[in-house]
N, C-alpha and C. Protein backbone atom coordinates (compact mmCIF):
# COMPACT_ATOMS: atom_id res chain seq x y z
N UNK A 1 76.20 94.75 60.21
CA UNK A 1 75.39 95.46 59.25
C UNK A 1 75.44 96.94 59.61
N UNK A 2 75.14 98.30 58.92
CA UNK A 2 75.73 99.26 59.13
C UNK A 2 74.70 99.89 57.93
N UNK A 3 73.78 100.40 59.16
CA UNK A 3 72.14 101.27 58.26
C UNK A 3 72.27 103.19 58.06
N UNK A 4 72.40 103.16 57.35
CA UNK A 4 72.56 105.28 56.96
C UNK A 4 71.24 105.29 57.79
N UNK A 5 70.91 106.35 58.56
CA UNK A 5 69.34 107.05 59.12
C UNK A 5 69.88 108.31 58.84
N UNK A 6 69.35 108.44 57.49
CA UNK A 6 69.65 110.24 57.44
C UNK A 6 68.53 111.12 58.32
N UNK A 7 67.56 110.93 59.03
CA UNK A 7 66.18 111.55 59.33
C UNK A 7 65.74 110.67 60.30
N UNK A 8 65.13 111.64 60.73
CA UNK A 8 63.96 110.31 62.01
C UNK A 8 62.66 109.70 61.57
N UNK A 9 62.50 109.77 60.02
CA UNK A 9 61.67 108.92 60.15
C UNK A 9 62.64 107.74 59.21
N UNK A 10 63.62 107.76 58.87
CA UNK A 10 64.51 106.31 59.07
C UNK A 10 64.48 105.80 60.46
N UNK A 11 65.03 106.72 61.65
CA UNK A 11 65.30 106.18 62.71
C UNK A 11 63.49 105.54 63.22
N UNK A 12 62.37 105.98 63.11
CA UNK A 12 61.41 105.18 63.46
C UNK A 12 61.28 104.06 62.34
N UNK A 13 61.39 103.72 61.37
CA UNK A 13 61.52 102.95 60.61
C UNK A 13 62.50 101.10 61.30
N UNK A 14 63.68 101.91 61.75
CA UNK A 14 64.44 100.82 62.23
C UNK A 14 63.60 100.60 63.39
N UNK A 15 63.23 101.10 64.28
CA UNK A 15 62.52 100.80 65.61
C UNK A 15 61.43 100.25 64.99
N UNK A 16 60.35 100.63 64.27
CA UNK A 16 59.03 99.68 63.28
C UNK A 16 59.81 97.80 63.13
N UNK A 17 61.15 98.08 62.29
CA UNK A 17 61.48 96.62 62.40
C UNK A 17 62.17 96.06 63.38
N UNK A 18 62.60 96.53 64.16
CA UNK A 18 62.85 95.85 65.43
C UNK A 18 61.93 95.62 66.39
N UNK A 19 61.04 95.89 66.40
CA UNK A 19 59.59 96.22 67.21
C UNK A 19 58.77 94.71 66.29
N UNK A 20 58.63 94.71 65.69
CA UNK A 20 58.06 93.81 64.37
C UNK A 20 58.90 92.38 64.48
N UNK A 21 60.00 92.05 65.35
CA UNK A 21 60.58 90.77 65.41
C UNK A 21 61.15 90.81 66.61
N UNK A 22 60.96 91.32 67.55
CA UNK A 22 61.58 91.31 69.08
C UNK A 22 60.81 90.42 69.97
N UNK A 23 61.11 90.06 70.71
CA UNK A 23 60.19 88.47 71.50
C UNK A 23 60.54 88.75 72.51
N UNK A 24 59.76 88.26 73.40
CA UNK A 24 60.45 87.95 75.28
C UNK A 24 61.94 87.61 75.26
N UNK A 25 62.62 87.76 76.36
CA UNK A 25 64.29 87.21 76.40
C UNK A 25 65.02 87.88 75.31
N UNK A 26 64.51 88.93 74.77
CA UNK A 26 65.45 89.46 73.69
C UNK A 26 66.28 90.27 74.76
N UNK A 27 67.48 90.99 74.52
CA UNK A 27 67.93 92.56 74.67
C UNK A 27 68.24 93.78 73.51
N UNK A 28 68.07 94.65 73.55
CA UNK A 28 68.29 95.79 72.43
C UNK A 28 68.98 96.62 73.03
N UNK A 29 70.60 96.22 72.93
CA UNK A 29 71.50 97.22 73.88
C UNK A 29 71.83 98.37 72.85
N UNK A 30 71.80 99.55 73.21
CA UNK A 30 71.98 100.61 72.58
C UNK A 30 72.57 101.63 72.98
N UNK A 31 74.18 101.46 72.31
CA UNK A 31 75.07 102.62 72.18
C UNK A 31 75.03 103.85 71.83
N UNK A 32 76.41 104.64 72.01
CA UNK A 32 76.45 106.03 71.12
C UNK A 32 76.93 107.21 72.12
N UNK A 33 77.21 108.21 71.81
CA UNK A 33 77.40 108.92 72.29
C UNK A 33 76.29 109.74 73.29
N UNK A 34 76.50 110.70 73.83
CA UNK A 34 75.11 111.61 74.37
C UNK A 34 74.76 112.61 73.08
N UNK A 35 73.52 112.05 72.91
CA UNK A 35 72.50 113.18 71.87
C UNK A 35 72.42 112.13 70.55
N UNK A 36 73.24 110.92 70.02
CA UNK A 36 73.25 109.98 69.26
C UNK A 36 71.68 110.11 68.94
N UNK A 37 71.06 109.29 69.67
CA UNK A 37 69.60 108.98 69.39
C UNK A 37 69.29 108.12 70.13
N UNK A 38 69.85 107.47 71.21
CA UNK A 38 69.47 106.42 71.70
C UNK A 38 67.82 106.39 72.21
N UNK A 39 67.52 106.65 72.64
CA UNK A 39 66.21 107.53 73.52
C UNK A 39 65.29 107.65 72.45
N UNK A 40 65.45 108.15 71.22
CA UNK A 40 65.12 108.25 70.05
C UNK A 40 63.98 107.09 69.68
N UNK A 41 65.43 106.25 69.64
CA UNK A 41 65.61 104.47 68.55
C UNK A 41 64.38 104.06 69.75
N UNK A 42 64.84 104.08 71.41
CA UNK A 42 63.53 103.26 72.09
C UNK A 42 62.06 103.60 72.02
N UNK A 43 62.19 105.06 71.97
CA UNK A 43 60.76 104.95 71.59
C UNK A 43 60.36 104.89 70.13
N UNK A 44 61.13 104.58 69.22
CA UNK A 44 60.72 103.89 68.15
C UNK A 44 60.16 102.59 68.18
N UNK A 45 60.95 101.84 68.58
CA UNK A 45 60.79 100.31 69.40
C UNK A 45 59.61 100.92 70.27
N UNK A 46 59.26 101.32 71.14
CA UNK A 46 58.22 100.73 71.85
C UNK A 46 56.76 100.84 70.84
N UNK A 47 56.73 102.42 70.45
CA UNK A 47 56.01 102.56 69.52
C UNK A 47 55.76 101.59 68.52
N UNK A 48 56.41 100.89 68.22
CA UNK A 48 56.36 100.09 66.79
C UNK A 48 55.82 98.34 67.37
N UNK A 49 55.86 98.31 68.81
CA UNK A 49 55.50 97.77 69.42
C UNK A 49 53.75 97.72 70.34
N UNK A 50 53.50 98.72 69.73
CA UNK A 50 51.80 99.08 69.94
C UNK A 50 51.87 100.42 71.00
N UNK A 51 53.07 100.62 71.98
CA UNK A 51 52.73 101.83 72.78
C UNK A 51 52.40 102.81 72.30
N UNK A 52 51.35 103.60 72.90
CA UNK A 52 50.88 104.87 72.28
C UNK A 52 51.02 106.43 73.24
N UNK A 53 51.79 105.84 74.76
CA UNK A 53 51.73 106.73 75.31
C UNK A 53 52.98 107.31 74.97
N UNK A 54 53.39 108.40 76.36
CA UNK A 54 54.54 109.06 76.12
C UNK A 54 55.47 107.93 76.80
N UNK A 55 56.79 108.63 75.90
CA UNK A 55 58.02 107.62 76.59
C UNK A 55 58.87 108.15 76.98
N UNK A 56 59.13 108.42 79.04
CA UNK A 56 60.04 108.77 79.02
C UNK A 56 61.38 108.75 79.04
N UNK A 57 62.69 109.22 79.15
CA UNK A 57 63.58 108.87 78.92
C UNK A 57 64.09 108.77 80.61
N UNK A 58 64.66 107.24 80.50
CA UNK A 58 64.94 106.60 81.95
C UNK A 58 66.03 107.03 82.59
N UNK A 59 66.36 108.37 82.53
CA UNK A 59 67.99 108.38 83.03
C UNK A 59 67.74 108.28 84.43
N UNK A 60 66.74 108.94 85.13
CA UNK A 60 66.69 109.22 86.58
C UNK A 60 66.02 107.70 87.09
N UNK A 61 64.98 107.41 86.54
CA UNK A 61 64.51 106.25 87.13
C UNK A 61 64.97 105.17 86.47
N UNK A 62 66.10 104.95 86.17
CA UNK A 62 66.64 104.32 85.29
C UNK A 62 66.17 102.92 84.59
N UNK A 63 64.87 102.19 85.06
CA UNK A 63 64.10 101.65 84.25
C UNK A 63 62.66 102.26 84.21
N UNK A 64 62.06 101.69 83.02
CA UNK A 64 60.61 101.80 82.85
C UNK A 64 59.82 100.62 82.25
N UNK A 65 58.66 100.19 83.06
CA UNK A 65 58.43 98.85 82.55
C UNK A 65 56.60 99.20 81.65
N UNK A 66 56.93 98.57 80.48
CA UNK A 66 55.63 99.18 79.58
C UNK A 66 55.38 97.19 79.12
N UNK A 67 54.12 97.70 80.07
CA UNK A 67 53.41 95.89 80.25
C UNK A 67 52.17 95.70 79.18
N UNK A 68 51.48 94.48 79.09
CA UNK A 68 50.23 94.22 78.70
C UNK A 68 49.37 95.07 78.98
N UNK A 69 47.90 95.24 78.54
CA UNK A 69 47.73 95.28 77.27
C UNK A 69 48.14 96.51 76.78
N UNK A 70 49.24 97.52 76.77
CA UNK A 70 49.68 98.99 76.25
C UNK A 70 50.41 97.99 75.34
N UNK A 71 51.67 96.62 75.39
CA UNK A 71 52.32 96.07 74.32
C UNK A 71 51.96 94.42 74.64
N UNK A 72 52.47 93.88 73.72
CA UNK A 72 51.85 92.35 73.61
C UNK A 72 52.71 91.93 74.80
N UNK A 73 54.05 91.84 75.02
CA UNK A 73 54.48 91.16 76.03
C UNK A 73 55.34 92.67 77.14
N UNK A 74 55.69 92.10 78.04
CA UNK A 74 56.73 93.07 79.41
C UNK A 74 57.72 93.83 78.19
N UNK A 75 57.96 95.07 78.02
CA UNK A 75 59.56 95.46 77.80
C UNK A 75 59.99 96.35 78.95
N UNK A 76 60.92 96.29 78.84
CA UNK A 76 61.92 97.04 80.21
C UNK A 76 62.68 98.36 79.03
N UNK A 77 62.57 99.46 79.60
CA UNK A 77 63.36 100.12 78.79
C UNK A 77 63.95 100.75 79.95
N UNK A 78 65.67 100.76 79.72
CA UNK A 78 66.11 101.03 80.42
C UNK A 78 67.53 102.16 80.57
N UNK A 79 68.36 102.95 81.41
CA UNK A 79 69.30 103.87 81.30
C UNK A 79 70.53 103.75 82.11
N UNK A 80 71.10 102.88 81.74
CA UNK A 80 72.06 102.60 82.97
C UNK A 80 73.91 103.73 82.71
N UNK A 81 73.58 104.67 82.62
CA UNK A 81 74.46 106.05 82.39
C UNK A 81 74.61 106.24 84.08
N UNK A 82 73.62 106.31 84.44
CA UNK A 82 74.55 106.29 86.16
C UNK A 82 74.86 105.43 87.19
N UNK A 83 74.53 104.26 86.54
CA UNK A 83 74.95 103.27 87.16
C UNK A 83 77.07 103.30 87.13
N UNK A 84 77.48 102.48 88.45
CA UNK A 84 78.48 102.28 88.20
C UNK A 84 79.41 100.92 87.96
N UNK A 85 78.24 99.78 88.11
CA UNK A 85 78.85 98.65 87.43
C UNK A 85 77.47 97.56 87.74
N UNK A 86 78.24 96.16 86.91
CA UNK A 86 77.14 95.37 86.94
C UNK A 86 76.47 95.14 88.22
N UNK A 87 77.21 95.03 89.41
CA UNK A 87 76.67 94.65 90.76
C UNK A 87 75.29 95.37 90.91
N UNK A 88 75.05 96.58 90.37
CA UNK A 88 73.83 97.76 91.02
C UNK A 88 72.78 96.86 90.02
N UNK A 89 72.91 96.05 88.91
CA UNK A 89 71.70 95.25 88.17
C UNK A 89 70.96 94.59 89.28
N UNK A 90 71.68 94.09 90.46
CA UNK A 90 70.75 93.03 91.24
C UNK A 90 70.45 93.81 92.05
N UNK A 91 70.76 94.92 92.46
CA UNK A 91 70.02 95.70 93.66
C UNK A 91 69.00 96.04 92.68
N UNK A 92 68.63 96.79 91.53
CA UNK A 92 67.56 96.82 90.77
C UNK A 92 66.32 95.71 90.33
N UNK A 93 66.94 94.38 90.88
CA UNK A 93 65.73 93.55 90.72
C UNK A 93 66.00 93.21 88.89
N UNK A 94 66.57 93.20 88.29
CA UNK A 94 66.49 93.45 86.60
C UNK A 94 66.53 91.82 86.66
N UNK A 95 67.18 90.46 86.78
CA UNK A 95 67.12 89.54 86.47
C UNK A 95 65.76 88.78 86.59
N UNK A 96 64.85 89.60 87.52
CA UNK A 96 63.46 88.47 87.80
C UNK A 96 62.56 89.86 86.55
N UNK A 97 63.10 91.03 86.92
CA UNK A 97 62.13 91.19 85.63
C UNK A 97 62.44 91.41 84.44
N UNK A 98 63.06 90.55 83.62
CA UNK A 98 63.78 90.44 82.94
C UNK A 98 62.56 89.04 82.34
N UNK A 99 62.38 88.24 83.48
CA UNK A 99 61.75 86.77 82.84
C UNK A 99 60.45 87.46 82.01
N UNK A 100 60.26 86.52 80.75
CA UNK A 100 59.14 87.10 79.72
C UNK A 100 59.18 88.35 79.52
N UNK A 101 60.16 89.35 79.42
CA UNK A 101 60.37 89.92 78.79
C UNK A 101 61.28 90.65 78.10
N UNK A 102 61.20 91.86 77.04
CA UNK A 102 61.95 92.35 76.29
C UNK A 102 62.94 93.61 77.08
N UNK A 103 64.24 93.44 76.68
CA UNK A 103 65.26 94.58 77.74
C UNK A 103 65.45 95.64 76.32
N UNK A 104 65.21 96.50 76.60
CA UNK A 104 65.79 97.94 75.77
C UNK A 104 66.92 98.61 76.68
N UNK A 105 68.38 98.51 76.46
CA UNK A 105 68.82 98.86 77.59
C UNK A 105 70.22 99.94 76.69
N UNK A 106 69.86 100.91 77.30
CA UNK A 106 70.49 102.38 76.90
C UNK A 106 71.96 102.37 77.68
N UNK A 107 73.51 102.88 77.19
CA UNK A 107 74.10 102.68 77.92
C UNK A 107 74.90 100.87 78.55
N UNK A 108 74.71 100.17 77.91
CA UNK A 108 74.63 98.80 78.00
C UNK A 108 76.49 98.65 78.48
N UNK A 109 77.28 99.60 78.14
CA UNK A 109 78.72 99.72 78.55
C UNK A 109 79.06 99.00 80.07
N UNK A 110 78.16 100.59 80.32
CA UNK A 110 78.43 100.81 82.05
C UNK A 110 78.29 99.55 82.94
N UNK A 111 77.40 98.50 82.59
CA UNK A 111 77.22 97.23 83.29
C UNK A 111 77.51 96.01 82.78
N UNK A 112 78.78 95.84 81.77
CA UNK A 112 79.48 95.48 81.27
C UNK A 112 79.18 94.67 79.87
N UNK A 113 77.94 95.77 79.15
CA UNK A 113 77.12 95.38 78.09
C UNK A 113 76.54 93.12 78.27
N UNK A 114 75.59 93.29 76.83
CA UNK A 114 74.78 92.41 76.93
C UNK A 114 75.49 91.83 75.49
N UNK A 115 76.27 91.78 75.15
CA UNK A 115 76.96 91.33 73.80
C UNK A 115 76.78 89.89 73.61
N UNK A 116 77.28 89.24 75.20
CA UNK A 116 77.40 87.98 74.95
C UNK A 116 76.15 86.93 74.77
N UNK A 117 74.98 87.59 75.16
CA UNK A 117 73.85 87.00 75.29
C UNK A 117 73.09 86.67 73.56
N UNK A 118 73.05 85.44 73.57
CA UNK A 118 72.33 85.18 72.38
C UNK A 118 71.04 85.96 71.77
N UNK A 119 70.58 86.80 73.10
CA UNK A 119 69.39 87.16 72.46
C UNK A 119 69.51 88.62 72.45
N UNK A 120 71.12 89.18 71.93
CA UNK A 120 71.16 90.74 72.21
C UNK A 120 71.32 91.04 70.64
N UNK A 121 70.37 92.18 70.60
CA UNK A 121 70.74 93.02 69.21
C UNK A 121 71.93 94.42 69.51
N UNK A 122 72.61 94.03 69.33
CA UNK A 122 73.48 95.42 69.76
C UNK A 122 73.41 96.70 68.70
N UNK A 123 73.20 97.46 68.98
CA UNK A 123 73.36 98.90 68.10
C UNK A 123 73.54 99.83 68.12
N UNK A 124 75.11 100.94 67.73
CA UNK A 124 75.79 101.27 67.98
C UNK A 124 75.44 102.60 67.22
N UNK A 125 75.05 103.88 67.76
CA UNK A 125 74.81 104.53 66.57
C UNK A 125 75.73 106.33 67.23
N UNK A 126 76.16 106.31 65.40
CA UNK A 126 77.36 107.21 65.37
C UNK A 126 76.54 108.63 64.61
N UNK A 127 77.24 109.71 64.85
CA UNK A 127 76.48 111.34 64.59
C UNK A 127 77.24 111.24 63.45
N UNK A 128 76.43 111.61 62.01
CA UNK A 128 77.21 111.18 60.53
C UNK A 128 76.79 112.56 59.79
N UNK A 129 77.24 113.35 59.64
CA UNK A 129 76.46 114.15 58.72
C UNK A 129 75.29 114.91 58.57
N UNK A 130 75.06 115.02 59.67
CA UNK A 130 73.90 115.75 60.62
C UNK A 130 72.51 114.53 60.61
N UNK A 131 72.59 113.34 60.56
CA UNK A 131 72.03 112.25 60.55
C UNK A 131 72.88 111.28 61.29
N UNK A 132 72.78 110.27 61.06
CA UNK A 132 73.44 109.14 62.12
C UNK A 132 73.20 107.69 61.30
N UNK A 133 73.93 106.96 61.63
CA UNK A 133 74.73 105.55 61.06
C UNK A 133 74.40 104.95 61.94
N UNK A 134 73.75 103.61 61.76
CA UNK A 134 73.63 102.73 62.82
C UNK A 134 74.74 101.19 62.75
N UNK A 135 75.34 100.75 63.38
CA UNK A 135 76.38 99.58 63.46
C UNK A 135 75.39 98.69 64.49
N UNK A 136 74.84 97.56 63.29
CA UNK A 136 73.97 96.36 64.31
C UNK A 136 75.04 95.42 64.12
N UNK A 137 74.52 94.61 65.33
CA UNK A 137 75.53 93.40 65.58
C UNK A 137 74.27 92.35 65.97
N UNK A 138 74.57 91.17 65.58
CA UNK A 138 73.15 90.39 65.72
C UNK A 138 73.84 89.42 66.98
N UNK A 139 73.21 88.80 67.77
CA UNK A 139 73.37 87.50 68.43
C UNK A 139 72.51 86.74 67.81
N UNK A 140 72.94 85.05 68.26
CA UNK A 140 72.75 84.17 67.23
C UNK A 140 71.04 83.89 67.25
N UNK A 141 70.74 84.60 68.36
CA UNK A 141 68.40 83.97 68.40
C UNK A 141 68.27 84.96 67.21
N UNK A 142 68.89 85.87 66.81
CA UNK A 142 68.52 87.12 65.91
C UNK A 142 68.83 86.52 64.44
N UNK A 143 69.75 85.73 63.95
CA UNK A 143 70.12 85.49 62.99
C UNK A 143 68.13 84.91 62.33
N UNK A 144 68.25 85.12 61.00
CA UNK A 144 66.84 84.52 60.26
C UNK A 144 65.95 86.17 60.70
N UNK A 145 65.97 86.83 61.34
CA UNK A 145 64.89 87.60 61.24
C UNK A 145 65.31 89.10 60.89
N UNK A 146 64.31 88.90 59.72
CA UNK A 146 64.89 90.29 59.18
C UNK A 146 64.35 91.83 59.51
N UNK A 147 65.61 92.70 59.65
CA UNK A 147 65.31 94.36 60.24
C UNK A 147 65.34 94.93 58.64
């Protein structure tokens, strides 16, 4: 599927519906270049998800975990741009906190993306016209729920 966001309040719009059908065990791997929007799109998603604080962007601490009661369940939002391969996921601890909850994970390349996982929304977003194009890719827990 392949969404025009001419503006950011399209781009909070898509984060409103992804936020609005995302569950524990999901992932929301999110591509693009540097300056795309990625960072953008998550705190759309968290926002749209009840957070009301600030969100920062994880490059240095490369996760951030935004728990109960700020959102209904765990999400992990995360930046793996300096990571240099999947191995550094388990020195990070990411598989135990990962259980019950939602992965927002920025950069999803570098650790040899989350594509294959049934519960990944992949989204790929390209600089279009001084706005941006989003390229979703669903895994199959995603199929039935609509963005």
């Amino acid at each position: 599927m392949t969404l025009d966001l001419p503006d950011l309040d399209a781009m909070a719009a898509l984060g409103r519906a992804v936020s609005a059908v995302l569950r524990p065990g999901d992932v929301i791997a999110l591509s693009g270049a540097l300056g795309a929007g990625k960072t953008t799109l998550a705190r759309a998603i968290l926002n749209g998800a009840g957070y009301a604080g600030e969100v920062p962007s994880p490059t240095f601490t490369i996760m951030e975990l935004y728990e109960p009661p700020a959102v209904d369940f765990t999400v992990i939002h995360s930046d793996f741009y300096r990571l240099a391969d999947a191995g550094e996921l388990e020195e990070l601890g990411l598989s135990s906190l990962r259980e019950n909850a939602a992965l927002i994970a920025e950069w999803p390349e570098r650790v040899g993306g989350f594509g294959h996982e049934p519960g990944c929304l992949s989204i790929e977003l390209l600089l279009k016209n001084g706005g941006r194009t989003a390229i979703v890719t669903r895994g199959t827990d995603w199929e039935g729920r609509k963005l």
